[in-house]
Structure formats: structure tokens, C-alpha cells
Protein backbone atom coordinates (compact mmCIF):
# COMPACT_ATOMS: atom_id res chain seq x y z
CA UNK A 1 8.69 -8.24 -7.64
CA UNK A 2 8.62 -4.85 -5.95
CA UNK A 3 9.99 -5.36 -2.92
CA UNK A 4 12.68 -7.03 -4.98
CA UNK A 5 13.41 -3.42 -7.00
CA UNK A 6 12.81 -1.96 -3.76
CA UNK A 7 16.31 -4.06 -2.13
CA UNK A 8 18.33 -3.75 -5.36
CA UNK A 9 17.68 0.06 -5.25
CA UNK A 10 18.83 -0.12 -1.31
CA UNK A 11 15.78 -0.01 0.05
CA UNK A 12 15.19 -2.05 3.64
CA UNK A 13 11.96 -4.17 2.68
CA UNK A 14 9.82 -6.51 4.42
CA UNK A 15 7.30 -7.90 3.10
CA UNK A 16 3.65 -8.14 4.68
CA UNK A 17 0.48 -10.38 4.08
CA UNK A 18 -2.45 -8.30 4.75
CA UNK A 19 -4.28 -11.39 6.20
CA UNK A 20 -1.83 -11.08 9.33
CA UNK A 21 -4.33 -8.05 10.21
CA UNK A 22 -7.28 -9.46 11.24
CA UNK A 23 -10.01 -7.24 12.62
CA UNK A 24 -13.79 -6.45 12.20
CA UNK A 25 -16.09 -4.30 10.64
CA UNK A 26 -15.17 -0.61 11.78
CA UNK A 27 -17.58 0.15 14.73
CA UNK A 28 -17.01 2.67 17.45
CA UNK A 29 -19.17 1.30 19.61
CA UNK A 30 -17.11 -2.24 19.59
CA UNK A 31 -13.98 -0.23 19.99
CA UNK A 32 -15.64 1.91 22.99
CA UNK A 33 -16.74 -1.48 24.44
CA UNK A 34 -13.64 -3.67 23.50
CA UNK A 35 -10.77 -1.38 22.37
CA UNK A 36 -8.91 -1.93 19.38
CA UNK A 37 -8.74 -5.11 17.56
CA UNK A 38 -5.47 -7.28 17.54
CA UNK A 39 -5.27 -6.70 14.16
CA UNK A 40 -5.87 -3.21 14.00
CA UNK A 41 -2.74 -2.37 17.18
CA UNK A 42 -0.13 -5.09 15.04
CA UNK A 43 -0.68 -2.79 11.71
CA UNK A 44 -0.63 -0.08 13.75
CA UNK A 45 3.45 -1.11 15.19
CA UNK A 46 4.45 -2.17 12.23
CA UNK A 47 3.16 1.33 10.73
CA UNK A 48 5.34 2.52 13.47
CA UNK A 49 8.29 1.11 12.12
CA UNK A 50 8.61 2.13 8.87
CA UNK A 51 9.24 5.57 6.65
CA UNK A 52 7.28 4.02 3.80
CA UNK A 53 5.68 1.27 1.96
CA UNK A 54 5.14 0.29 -1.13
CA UNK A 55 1.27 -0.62 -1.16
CA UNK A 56 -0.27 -3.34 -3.57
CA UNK A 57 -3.87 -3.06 -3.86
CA UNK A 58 -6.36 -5.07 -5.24
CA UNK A 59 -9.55 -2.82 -7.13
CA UNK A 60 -13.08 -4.20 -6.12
CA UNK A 61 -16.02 -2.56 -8.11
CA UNK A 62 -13.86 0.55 -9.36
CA UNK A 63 -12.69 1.36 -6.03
CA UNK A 64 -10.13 -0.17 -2.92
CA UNK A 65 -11.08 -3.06 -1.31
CA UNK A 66 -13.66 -3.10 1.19
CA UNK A 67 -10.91 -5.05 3.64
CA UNK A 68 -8.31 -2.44 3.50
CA UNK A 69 -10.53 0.63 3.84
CA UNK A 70 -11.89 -1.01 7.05
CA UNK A 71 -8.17 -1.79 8.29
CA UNK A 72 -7.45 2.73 7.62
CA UNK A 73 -10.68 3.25 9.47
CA UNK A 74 -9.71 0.91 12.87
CA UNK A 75 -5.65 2.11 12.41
CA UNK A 76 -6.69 6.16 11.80
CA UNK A 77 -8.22 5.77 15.39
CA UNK A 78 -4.94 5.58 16.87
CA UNK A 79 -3.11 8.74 18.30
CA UNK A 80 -1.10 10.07 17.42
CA UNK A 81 -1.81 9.24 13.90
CA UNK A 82 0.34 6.34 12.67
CA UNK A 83 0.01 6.90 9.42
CA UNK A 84 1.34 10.88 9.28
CA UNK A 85 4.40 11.76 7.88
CA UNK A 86 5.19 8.05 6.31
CA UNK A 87 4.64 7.81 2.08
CA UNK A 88 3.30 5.60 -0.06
CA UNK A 89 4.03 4.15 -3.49
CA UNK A 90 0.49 2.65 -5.11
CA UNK A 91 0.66 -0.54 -7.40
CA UNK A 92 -1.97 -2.63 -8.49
CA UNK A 93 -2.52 -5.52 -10.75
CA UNK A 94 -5.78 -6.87 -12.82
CA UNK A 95 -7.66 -8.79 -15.06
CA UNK A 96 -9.35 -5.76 -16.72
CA UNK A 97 -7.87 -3.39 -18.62
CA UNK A 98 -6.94 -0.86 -16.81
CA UNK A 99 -4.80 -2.68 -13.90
CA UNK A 100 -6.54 -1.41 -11.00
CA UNK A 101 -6.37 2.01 -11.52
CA UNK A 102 -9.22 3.20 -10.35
CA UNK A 103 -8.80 1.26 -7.24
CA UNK A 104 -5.44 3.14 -6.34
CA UNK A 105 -7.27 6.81 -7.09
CA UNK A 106 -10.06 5.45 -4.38
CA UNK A 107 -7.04 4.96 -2.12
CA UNK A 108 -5.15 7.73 -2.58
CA UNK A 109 -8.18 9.72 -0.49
CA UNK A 110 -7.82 8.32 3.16
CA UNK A 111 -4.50 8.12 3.01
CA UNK A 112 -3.61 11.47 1.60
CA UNK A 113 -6.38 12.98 4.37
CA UNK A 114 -4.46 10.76 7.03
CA UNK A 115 -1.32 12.68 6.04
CA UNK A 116 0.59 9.81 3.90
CA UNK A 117 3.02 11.39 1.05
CA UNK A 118 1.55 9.59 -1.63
CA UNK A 119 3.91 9.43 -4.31
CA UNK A 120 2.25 11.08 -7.83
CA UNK A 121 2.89 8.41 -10.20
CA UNK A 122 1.11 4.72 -9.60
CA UNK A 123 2.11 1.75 -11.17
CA UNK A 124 -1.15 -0.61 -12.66
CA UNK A 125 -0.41 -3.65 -14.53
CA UNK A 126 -3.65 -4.24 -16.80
CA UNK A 127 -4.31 -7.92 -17.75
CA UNK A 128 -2.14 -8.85 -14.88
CA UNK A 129 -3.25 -12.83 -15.75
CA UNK A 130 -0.64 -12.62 -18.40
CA UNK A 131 1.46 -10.22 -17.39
CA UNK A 132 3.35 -11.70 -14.96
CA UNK A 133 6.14 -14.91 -15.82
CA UNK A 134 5.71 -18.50 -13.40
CA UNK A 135 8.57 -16.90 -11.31
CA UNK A 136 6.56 -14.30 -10.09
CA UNK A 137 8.62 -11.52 -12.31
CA UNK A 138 6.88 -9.01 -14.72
CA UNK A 139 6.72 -10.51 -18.64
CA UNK A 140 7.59 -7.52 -20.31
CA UNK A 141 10.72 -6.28 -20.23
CA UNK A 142 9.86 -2.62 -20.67
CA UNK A 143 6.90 -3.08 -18.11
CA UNK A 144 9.92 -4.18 -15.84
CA UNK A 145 12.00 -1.27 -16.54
CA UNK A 146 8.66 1.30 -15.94
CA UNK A 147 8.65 -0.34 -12.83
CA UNK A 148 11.79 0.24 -11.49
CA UNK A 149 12.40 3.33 -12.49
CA UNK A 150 8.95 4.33 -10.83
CA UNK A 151 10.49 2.73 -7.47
CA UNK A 152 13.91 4.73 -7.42
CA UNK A 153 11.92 7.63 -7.87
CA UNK A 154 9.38 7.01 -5.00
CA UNK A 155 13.20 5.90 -3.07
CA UNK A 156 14.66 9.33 -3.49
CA UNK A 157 11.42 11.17 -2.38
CA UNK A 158 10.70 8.68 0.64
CA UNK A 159 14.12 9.03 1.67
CA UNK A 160 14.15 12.98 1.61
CA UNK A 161 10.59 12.87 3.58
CA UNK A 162 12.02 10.68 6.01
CA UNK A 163 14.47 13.44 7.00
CA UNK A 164 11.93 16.27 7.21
């Protein structure tokens, strides 16, 4: 659904599985002993690639995901830094009530300390069971619209960053 906004509002977007990065638990010792993880060097080009994503997260126990914390801590060991200079737009969907919010102010930290632009506003879709149609679209037309305008508005900031 967002990357779909994303293209209609001119955006170039691919769209990523997070299970193509495979890697372990952060450890420097492993990464002394072995180097860096597949995983952690493919997120790292593809990083290198872009001016921006547009990042849908998944809250665990009020916070980001265990998995994607560990894949900032193996990519921030890269220099230079791949993820200076790029921004972010934050979306999340859930169950609860309050669509992942929390989880996306967890994130916000690293990535903001890394040097990411992340946009102010966040979209969170609460009781994201019902919120979404069979198609994979949003259910509520207004929710749509909130949506989309939230995404040309991250657009005209990533694009002016991208300059700098």
C-alpha cells in the first residue's frame, strides 16, 4: 500500500522483505573473528542505494523488534556510516490499539543517533486486523487519504535532503 502512494506520488520504490537479511545476534567478537554477516553487507548496499525508505515496523513488547534492532547494530558497524544522510518515513500496523506506536518512537532512537532524517509525523494503523481490505489496500477511506498525504510530505522533504 505504501510503496504504492510512494510510485503514484513519483517516488522510485522497491520493495524489500526483511527476511532477505539474514544475520546473527550482534557480537563483536564474531565480527572480529568472521567479519560481517552476509546479511548485514546486502542491507548495507542496498542502504547504499537509496535516498530514503519508507520503513514498516512491527512493535514487540512496546518497543521495535528485537530482529531489526540487531540488523542497525551489525549495519552501524560499517564505515562510513550507511545509514547518514538517507531519511526515513515510520509506519506501523497492529492488533492493539494504538498501531504500533510505541514501537516506531523505540525506533526513531538508533536511527536518528545513526544520522537518518526521520521524518516528524509516523503513520500507525491501530487494529490493523480490520483495517486493511483482502486486496491488501487500507479500509477506510480517510485512513487512505491520511496516508498519502503523510507520504507526499515525507516525498518533498526526502527529495530536498537528497540534494543537501
Amino acid at each position: 500500500m505504501a510503496a504504492e502512494l510512494g510510485r503514484g506520488a513519483g517516488a522510485v520504490v522497491e520493495l524489500v522483505e526483511f527476511r532477505e537479511f539474514d544475520m546473527p545476534l550482534y557480537d563483536a567478537d564474531v565480527q572480529e573473528s568472521s567479519g560481517m554477516p552476509a546479511g548485514a553487507v546486502a542491507l548495507r548496499d542496498r542502504l547504499a542505494k537509496v535516498d530514503g525508505l519508507l520503513l514498516a515496523a512491527p512493535e514487540y513488547n512496546y518497543s521495535m523488534s528485537g530482529t531489526l534492532k540487531n540488523a542497525i547494530d551489525w549495519v552501524s558497524r560499517f564505515r562510513p556510516g550507511p545509514f547518514r544522510g538517507k531519511s526515513a518515513f515510520l509506519m506501523s500496523a497492529s492488533n492493539g490499539a494504538f498501531g504500533g506506536n510505541r514501537g516506531l518512537w523505540a525506533l526513531r532512537v538508533p536511527l536518528e543517533g545513526l544520522g537518518v532524517h526521520v521524518y516528524p509525523d509516523m503513520f500507525s494503523l491501530p487494529h490493523g486486523a480490520t483495517g486493511f481490505t483482502e486486496s491488501g489496500g487500507l479500509a477506510e477511506a480517510a485512513t487512505h487519504e491520511r496516508l498519502a498525504t503523510m507520504i507526499e510530505g515525507y516525498l518533498k522533504v526526502a527529495r530536498a535532503l537528497a540534494h543537501l
